[in-house]
C-alpha atoms as a PDB file:
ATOM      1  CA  UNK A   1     -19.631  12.258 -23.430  1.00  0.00           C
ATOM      2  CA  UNK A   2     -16.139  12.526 -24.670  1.00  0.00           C
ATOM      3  CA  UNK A   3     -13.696  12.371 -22.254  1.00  0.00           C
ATOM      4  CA  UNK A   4     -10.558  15.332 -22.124  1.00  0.00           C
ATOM      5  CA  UNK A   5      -7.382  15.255 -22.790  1.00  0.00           C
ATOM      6  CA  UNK A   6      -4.743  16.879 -20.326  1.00  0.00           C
ATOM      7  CA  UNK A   7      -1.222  17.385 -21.700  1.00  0.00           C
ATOM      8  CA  UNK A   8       1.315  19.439 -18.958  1.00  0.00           C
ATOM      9  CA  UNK A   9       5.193  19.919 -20.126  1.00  0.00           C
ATOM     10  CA  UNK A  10       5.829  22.723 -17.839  1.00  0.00           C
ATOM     11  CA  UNK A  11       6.227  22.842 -13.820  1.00  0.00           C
ATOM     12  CA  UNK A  12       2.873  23.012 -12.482  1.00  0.00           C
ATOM     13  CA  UNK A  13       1.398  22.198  -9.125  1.00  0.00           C
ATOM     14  CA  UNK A  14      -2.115  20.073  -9.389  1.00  0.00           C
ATOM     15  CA  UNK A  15      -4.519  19.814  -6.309  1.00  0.00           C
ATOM     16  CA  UNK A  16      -8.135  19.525  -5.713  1.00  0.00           C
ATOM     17  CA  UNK A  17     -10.695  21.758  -4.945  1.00  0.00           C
ATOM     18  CA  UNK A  18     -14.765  20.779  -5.207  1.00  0.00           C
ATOM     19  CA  UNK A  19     -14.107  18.075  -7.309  1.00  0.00           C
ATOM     20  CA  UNK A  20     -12.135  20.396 -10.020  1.00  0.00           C
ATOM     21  CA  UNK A  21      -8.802  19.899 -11.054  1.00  0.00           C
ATOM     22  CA  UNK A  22      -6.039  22.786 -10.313  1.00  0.00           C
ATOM     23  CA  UNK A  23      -3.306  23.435 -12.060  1.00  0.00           C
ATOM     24  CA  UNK A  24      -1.510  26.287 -10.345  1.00  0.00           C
ATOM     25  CA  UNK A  25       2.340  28.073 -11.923  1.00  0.00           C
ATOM     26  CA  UNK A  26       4.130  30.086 -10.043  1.00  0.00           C
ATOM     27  CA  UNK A  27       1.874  30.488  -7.123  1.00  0.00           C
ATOM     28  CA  UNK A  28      -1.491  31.625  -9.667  1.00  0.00           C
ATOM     29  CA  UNK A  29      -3.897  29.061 -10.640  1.00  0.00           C
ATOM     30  CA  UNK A  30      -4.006  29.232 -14.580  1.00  0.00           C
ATOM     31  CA  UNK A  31      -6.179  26.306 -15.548  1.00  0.00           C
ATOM     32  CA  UNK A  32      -9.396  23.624 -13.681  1.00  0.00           C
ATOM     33  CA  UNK A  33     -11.517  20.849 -15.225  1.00  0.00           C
ATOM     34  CA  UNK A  34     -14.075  18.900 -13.662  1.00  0.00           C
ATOM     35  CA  UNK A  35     -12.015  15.649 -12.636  1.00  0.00           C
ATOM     36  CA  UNK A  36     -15.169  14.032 -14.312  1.00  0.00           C
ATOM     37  CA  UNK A  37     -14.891  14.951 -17.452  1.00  0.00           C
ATOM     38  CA  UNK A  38     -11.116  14.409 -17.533  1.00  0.00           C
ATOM     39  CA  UNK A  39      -9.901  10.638 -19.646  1.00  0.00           C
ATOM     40  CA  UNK A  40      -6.389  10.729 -19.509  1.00  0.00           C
ATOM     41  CA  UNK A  41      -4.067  13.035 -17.810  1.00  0.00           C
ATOM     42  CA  UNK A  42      -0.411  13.305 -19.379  1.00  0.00           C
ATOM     43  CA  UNK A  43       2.098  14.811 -17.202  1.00  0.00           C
ATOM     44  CA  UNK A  44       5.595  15.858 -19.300  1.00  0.00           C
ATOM     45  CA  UNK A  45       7.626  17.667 -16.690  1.00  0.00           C
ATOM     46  CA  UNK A  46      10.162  16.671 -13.343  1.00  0.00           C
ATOM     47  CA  UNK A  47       8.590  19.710 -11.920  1.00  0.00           C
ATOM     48  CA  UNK A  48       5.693  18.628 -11.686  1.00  0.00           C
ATOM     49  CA  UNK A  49       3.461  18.192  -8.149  1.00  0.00           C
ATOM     50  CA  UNK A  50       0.335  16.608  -7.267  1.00  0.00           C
ATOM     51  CA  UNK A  51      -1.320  15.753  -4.294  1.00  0.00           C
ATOM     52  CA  UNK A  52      -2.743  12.308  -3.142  1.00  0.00           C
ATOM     53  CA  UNK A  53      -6.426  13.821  -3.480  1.00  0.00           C
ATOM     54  CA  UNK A  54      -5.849  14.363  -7.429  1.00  0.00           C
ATOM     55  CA  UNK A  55      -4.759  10.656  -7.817  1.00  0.00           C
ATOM     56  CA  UNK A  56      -7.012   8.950  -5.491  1.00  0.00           C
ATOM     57  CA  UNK A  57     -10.513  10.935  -6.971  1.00  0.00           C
ATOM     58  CA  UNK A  58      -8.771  10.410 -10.627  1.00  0.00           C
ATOM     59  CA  UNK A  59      -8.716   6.385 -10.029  1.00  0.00           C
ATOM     60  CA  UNK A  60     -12.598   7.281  -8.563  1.00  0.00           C
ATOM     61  CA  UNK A  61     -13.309   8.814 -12.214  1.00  0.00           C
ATOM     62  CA  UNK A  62     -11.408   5.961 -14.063  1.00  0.00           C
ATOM     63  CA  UNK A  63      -8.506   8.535 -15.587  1.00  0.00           C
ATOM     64  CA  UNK A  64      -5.185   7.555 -16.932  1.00  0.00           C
ATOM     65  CA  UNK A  65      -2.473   9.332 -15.331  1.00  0.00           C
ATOM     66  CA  UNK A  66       0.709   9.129 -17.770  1.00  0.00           C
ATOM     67  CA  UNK A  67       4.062   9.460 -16.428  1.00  0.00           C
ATOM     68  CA  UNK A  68       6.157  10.564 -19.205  1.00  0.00           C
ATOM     69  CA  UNK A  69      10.101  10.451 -19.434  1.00  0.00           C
ATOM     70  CA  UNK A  70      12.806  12.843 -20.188  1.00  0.00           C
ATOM     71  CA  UNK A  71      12.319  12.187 -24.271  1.00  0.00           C
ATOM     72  CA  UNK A  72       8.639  13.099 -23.487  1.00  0.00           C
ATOM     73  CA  UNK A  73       7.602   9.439 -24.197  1.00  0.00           C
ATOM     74  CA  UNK A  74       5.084   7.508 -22.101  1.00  0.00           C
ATOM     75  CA  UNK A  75       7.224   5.596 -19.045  1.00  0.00           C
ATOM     76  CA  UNK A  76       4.832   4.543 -16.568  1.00  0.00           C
ATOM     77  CA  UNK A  77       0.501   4.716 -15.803  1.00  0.00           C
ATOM     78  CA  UNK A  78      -1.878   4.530 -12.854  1.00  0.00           C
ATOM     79  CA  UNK A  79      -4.842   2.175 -13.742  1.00  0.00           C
ATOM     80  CA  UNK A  80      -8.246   2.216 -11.925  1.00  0.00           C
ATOM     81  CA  UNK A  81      -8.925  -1.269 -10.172  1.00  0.00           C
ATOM     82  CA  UNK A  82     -10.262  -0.206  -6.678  1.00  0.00           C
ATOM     83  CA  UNK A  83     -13.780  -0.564  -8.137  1.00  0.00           C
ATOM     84  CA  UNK A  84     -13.059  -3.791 -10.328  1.00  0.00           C
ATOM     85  CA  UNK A  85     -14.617  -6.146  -7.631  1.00  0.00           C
ATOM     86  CA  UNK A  86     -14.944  -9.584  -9.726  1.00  0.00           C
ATOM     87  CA  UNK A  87     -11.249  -9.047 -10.639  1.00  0.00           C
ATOM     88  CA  UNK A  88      -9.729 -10.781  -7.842  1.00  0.00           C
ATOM     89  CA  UNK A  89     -12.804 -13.693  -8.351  1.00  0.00           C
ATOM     90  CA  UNK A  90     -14.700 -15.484 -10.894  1.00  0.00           C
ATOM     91  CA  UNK A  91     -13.178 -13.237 -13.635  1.00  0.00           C
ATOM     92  CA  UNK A  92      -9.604 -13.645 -12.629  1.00  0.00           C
ATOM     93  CA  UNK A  93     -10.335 -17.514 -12.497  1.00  0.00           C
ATOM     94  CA  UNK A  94     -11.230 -17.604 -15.806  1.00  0.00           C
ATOM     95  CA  UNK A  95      -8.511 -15.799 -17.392  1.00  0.00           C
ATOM     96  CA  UNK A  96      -6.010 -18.051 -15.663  1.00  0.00           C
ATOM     97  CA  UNK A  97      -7.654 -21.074 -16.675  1.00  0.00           C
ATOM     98  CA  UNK A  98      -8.508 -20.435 -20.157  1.00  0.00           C
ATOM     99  CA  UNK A  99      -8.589 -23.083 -22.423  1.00  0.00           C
ATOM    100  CA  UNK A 100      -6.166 -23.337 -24.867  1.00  0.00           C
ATOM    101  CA  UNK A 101      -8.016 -23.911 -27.738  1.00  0.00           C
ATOM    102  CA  UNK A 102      -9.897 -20.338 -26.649  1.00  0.00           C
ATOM    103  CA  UNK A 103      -6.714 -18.304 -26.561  1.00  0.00           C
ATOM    104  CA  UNK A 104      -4.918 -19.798 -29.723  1.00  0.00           C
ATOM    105  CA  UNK A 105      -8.016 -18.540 -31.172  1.00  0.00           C
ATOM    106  CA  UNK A 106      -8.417 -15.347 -29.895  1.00  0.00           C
ATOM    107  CA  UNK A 107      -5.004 -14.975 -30.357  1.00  0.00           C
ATOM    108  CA  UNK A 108      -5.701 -16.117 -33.995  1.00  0.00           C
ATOM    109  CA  UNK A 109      -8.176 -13.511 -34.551  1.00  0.00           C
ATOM    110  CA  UNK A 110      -5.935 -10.527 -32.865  1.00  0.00           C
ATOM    111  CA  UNK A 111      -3.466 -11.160 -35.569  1.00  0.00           C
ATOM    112  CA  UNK A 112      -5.683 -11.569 -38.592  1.00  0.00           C
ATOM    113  CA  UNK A 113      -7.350  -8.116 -37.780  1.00  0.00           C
ATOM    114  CA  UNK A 114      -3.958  -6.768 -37.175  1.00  0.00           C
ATOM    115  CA  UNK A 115      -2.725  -7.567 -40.793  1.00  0.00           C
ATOM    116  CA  UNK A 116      -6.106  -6.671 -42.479  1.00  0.00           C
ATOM    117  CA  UNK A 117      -5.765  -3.172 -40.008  1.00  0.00           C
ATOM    118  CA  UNK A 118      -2.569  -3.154 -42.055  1.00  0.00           C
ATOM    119  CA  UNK A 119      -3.782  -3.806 -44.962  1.00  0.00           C
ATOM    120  CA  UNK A 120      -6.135  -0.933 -45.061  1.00  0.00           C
ATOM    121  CA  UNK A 121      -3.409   1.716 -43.932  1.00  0.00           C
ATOM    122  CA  UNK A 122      -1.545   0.661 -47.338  1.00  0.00           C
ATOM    123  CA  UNK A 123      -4.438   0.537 -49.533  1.00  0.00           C
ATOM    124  CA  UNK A 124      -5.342   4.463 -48.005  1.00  0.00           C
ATOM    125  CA  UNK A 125      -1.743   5.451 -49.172  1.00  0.00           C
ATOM    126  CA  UNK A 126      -2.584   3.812 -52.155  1.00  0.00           C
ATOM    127  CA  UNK A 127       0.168   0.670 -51.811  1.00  0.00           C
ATOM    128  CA  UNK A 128      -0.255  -2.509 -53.289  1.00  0.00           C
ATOM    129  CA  UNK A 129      -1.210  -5.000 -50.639  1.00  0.00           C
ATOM    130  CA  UNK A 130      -1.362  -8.264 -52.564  1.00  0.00           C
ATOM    131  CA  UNK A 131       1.112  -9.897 -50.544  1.00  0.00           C
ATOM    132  CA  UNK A 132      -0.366  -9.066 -46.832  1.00  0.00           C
ATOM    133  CA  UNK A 133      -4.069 -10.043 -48.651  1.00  0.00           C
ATOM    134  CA  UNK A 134      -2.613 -13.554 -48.709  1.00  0.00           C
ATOM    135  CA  UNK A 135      -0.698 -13.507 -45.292  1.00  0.00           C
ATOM    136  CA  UNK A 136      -3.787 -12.592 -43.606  1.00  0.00           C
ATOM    137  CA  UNK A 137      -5.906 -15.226 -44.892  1.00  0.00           C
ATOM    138  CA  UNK A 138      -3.268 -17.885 -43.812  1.00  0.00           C
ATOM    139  CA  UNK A 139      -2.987 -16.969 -40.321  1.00  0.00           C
ATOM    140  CA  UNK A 140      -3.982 -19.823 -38.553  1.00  0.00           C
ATOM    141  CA  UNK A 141      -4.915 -20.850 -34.611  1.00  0.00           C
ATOM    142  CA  UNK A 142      -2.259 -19.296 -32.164  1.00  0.00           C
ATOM    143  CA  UNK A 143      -0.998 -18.231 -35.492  1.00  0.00           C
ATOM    144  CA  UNK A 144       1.318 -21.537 -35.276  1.00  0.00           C
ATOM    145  CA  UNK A 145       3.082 -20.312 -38.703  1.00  0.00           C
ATOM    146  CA  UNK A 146       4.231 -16.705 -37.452  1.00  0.00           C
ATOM    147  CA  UNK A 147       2.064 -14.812 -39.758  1.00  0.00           C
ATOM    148  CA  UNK A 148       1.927 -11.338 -37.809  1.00  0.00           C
ATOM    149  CA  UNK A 149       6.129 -11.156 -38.158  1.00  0.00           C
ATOM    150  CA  UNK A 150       6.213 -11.951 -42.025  1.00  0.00           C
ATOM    151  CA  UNK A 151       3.481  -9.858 -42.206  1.00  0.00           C
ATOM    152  CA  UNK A 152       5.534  -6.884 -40.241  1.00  0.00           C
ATOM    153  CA  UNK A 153       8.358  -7.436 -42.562  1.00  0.00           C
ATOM    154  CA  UNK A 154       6.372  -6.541 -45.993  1.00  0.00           C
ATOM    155  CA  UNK A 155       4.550  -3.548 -43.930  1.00  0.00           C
ATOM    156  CA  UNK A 156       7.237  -1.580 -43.182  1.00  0.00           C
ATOM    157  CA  UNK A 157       9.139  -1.939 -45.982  1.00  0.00           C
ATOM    158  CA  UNK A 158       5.919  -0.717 -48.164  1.00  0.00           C
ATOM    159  CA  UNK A 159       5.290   2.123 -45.570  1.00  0.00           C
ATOM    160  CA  UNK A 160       8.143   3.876 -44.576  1.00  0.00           C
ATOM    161  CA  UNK A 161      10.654   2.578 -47.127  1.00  0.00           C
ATOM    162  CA  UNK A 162      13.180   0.024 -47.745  1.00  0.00           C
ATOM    163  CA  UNK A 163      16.020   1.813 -45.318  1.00  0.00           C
ATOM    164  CA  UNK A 164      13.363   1.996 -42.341  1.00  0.00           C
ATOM    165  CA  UNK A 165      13.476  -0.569 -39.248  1.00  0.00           C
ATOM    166  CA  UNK A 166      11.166  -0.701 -36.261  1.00  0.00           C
ATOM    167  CA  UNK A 167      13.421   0.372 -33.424  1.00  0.00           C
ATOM    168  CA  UNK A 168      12.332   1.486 -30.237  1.00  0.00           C
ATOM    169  CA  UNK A 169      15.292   3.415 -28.799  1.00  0.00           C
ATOM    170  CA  UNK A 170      15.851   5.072 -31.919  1.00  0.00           C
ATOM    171  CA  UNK A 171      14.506   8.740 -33.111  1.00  0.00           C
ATOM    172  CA  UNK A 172      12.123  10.353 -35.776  1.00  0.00           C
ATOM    173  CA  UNK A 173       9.804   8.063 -36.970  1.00  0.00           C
ATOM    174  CA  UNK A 174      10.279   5.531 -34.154  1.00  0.00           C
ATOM    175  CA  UNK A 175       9.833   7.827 -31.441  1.00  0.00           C
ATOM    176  CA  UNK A 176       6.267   8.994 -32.906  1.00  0.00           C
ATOM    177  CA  UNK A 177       5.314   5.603 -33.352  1.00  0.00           C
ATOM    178  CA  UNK A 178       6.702   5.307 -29.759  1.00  0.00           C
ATOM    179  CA  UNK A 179       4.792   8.213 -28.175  1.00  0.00           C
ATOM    180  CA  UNK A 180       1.058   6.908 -30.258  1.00  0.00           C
ATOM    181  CA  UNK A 181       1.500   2.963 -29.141  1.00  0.00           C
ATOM    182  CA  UNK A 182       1.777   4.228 -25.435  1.00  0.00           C
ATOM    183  CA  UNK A 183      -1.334   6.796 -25.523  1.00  0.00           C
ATOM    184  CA  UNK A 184      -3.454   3.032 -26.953  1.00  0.00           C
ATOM    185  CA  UNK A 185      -1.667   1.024 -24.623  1.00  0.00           C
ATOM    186  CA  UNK A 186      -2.692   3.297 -21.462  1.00  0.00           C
ATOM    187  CA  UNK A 187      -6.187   3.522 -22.949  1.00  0.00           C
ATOM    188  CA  UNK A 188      -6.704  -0.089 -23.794  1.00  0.00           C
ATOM    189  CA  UNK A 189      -5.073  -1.169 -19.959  1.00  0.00           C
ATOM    190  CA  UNK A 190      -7.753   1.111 -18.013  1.00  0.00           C
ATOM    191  CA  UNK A 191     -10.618  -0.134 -19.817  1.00  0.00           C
ATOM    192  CA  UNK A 192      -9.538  -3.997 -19.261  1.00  0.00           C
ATOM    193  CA  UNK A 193      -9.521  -2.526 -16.077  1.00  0.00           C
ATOM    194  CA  UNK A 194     -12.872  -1.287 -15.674  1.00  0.00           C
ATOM    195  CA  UNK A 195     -14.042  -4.883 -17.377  1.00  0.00           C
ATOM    196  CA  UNK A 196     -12.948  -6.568 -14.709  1.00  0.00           C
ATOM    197  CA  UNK A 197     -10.048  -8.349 -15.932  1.00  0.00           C
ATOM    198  CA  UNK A 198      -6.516  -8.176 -14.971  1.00  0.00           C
ATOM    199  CA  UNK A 199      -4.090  -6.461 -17.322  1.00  0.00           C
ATOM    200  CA  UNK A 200      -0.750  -9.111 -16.363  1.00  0.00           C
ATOM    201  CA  UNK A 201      -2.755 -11.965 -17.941  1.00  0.00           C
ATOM    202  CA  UNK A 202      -1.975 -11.897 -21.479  1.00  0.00           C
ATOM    203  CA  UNK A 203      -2.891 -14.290 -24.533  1.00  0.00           C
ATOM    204  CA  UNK A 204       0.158 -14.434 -26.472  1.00  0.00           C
ATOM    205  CA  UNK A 205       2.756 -11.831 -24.910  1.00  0.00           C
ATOM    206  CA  UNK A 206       3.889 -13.003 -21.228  1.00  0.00           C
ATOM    207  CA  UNK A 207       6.507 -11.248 -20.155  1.00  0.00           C
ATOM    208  CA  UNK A 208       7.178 -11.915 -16.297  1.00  0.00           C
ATOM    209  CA  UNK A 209       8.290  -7.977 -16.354  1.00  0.00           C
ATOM    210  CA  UNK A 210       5.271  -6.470 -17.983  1.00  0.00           C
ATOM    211  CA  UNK A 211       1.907  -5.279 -16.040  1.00  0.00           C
ATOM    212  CA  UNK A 212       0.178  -4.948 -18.862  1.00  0.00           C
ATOM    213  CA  UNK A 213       0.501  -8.352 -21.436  1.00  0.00           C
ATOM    214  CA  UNK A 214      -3.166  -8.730 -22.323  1.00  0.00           C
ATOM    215  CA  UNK A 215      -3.289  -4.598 -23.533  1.00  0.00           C
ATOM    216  CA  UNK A 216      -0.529  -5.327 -25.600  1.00  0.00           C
ATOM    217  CA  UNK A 217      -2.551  -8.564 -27.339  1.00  0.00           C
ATOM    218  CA  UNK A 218      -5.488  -6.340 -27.114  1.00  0.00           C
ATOM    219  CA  UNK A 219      -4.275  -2.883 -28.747  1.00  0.00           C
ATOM    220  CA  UNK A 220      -2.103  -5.239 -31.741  1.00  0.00           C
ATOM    221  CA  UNK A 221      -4.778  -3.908 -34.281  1.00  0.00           C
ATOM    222  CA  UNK A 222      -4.591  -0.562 -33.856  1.00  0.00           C
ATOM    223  CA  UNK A 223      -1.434  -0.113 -34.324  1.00  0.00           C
ATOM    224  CA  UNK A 224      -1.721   0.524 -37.618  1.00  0.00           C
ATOM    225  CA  UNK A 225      -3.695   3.556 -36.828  1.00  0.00           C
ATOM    226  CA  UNK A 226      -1.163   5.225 -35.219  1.00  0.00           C
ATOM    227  CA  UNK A 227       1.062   3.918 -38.362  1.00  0.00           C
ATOM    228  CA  UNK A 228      -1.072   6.308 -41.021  1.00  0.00           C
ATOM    229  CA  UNK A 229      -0.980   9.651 -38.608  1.00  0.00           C
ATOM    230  CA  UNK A 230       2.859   8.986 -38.300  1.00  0.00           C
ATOM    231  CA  UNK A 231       3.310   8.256 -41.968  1.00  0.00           C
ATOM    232  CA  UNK A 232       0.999  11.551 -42.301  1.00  0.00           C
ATOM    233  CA  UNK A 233       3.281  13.740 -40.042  1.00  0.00           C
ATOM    234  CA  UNK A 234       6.314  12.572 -41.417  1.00  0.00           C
ATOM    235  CA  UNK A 235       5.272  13.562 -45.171  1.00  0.00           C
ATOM    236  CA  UNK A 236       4.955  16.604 -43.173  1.00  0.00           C
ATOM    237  CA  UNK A 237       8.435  17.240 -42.181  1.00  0.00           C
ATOM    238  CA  UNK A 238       7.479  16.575 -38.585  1.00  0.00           C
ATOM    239  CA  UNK A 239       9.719  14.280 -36.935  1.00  0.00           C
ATOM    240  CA  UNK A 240      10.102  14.703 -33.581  1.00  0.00           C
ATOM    241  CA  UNK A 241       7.826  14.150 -30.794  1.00  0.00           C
ATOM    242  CA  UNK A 242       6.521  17.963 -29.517  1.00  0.00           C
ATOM    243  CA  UNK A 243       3.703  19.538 -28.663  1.00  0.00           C
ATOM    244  CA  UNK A 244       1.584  19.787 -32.664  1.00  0.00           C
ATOM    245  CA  UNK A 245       2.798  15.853 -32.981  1.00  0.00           C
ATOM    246  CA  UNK A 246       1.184  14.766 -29.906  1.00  0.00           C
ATOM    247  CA  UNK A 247      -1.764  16.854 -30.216  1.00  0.00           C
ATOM    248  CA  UNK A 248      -2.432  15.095 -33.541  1.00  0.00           C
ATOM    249  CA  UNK A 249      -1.646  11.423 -32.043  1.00  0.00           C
ATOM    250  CA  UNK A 250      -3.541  11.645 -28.747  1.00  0.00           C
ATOM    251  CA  UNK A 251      -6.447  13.335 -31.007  1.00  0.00           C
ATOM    252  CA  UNK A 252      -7.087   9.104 -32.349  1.00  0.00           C
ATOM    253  CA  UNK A 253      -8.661   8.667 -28.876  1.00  0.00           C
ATOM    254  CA  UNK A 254     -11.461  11.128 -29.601  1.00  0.00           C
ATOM    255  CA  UNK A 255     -11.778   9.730 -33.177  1.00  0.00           C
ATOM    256  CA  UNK A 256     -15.161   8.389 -34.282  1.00  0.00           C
ATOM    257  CA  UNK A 257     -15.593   4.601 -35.015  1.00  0.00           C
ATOM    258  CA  UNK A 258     -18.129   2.639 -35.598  1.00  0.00           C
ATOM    259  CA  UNK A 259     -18.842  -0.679 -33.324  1.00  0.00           C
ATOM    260  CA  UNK A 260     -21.686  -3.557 -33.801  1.00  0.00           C
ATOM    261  CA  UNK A 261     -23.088  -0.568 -35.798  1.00  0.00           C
ATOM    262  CA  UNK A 262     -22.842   1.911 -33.647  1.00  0.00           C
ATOM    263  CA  UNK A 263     -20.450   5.128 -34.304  1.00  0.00           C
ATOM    264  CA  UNK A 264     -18.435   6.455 -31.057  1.00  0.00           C
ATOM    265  CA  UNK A 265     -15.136   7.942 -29.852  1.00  0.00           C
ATOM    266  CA  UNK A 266     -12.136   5.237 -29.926  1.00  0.00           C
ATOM    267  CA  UNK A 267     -11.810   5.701 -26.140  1.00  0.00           C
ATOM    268  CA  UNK A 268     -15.495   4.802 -25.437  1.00  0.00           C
ATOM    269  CA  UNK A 269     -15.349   2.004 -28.334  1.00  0.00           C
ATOM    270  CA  UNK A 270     -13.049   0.199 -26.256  1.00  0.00           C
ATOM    271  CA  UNK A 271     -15.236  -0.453 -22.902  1.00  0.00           C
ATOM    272  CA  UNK A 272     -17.340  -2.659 -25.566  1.00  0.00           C
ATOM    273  CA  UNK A 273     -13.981  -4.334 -26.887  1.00  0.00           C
ATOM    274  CA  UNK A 274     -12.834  -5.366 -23.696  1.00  0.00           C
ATOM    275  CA  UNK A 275     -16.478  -6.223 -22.541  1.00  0.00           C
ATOM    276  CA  UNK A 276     -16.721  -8.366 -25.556  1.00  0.00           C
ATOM    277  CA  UNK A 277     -13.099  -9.735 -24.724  1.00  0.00           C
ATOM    278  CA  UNK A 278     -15.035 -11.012 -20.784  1.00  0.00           C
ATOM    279  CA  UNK A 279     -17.550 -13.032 -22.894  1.00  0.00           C
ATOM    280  CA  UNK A 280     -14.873 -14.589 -24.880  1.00  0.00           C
ATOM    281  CA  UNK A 281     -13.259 -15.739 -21.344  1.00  0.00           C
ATOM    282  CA  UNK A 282     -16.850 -17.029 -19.690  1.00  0.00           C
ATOM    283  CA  UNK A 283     -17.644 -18.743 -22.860  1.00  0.00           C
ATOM    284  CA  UNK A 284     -20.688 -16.521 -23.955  1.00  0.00           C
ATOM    285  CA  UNK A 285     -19.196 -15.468 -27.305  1.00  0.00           C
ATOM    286  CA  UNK A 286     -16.213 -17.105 -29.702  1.00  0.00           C
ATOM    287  CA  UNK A 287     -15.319 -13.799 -31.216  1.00  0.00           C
ATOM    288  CA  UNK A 288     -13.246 -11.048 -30.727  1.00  0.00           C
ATOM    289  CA  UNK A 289     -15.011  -8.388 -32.426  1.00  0.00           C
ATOM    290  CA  UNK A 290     -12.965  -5.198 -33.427  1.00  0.00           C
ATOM    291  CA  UNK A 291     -14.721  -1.475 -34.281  1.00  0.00           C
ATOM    292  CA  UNK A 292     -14.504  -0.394 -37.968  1.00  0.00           C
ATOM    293  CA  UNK A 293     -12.624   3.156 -38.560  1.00  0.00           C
END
């Protein structure tokens, strides 16, 4: 079953009632959802109330609640991990005492996939990717040579343009790509989550400040998805981030890919990522393996 979406950017007031979501204005109830059939919940608005009941049987159901900021751009999330009960055990033993042989390879294999993710965004807009063809079949363990930011440099510059530069406090086509790296951050973060693993222990990024360091390894290749429906909108005219633009960027969770030969929704594909990524850690597979779009 695919899992909903639930954007609110206007003053509501969200409570529970037999297991259904409320979302009252102004006193009147204008919208419910079963809490389980809800994935992510996206709340826009300093106006906005909910009770303890809507969080507490949301972790229950395993939804992301997004916290969004006054630019409308993803600021904080509540992550499931009441029900994780090997994360504070064996699995959280592993993680911290992974070889590192295993994560210079994993990390390895994160960044190759990232490039070749890159590569295929280019060759759909119908750029020559010569250049990234050869970075990506250099990268080598813990990709020792820096391969993923020489590779960034000739992306960009073939996507967006000479002029454009990856900036995260700045507007228009940063902001999108802003606004779509959070939504696969969130949704990468709750499934490690529901694997069991813990979300601070990261293979390559390990920032003291950041909750989530192993989502950001994990969600590297996929960035290039959100790349192509920004490059889309922006041929499009549309550069801010509003309602149509998120619409079309939270609309890659629900989008069909296929894993180990099987086709499913993004958001489902990645409880079998990061269930692939806890045999890499116990030593029952080498490989990271990544769905095909």
């Amino acid at each position: 079953m695919i899992k909903r979406t639930i954007d609110i950017s206007e003053a509501a007031y969200l409570h529970l009632k037999n297991k259904q979501l409320l979302i009252d204005k102004q006193g009147e109830t204008v919208g419910q959802v079963p809490i389980e059939d809800l994935g992510v919940l996206i709340l826009q608005h300093p106006a906005i109330v909910l009770t303890q009941q809507v969080i507490i049987h949301c972790q229950k159901d395993k939804v992301i609640i997004i916290f969004c900021d006054e630019k409308h751009l993803p600021y904080s999330v509540i992550l499931p991990i009441a029900e994780s009960h090997s994360l504070p055990n064996k699995i959280l033993k592993q993680q911290i005492t992974i070889t590192e042989p295993t994560r210079k390879r994993l990390w390895q294999q994160i960044v190759q996939q990232k490039i070749i993710e890159q590569v295929k965004t280019l060759t759909a807009l119908g750029k020559n990717t010569s250049r990234l063809d050869r970075i990506a079949a250099q990268v080598k363990t813990g990709d020792s040579t820096n391969c993923e930011a020489i590779a960034a440099q000739v992306y960009w510059r073939l996507l967006f343009g000479d002029d454009f530069r990856r900036n995260v406090d700045m507007e228009g086509i940063n902001s999108l790509l802003n606004y779509g790296y959070s939504i696969i951050r969130a949704a990468v973060a709750r499934s490690i989550c529901g694997a069991g693993l813990h979300p601070t222990l990261g293979l390559f990024h390990s920032n003291q400040y950041n909750a989530l360091c192993l989502a950001d390894d994990i969600m590297e290749p996929f960035r290039a998805w959100v790349d192509i429906l920004v490059y889309q909108l922006a041929k499009q005219g549309e550069l801010e981030v509003n309602q149509q633009t998120k619409q079309v960027l939270l609309g890659l969770l629900s989008e069909p890919v296929k894993y180990e030969n099987k086709k499913m929704p993004l958001m489902v594909m990645l409880h079998y990522l990061t269930a692939n990524l806890k045999r890499c850690y116990n030593k029952e597979v080498k490989n990271l393996v990544y769905p095909v779009k």
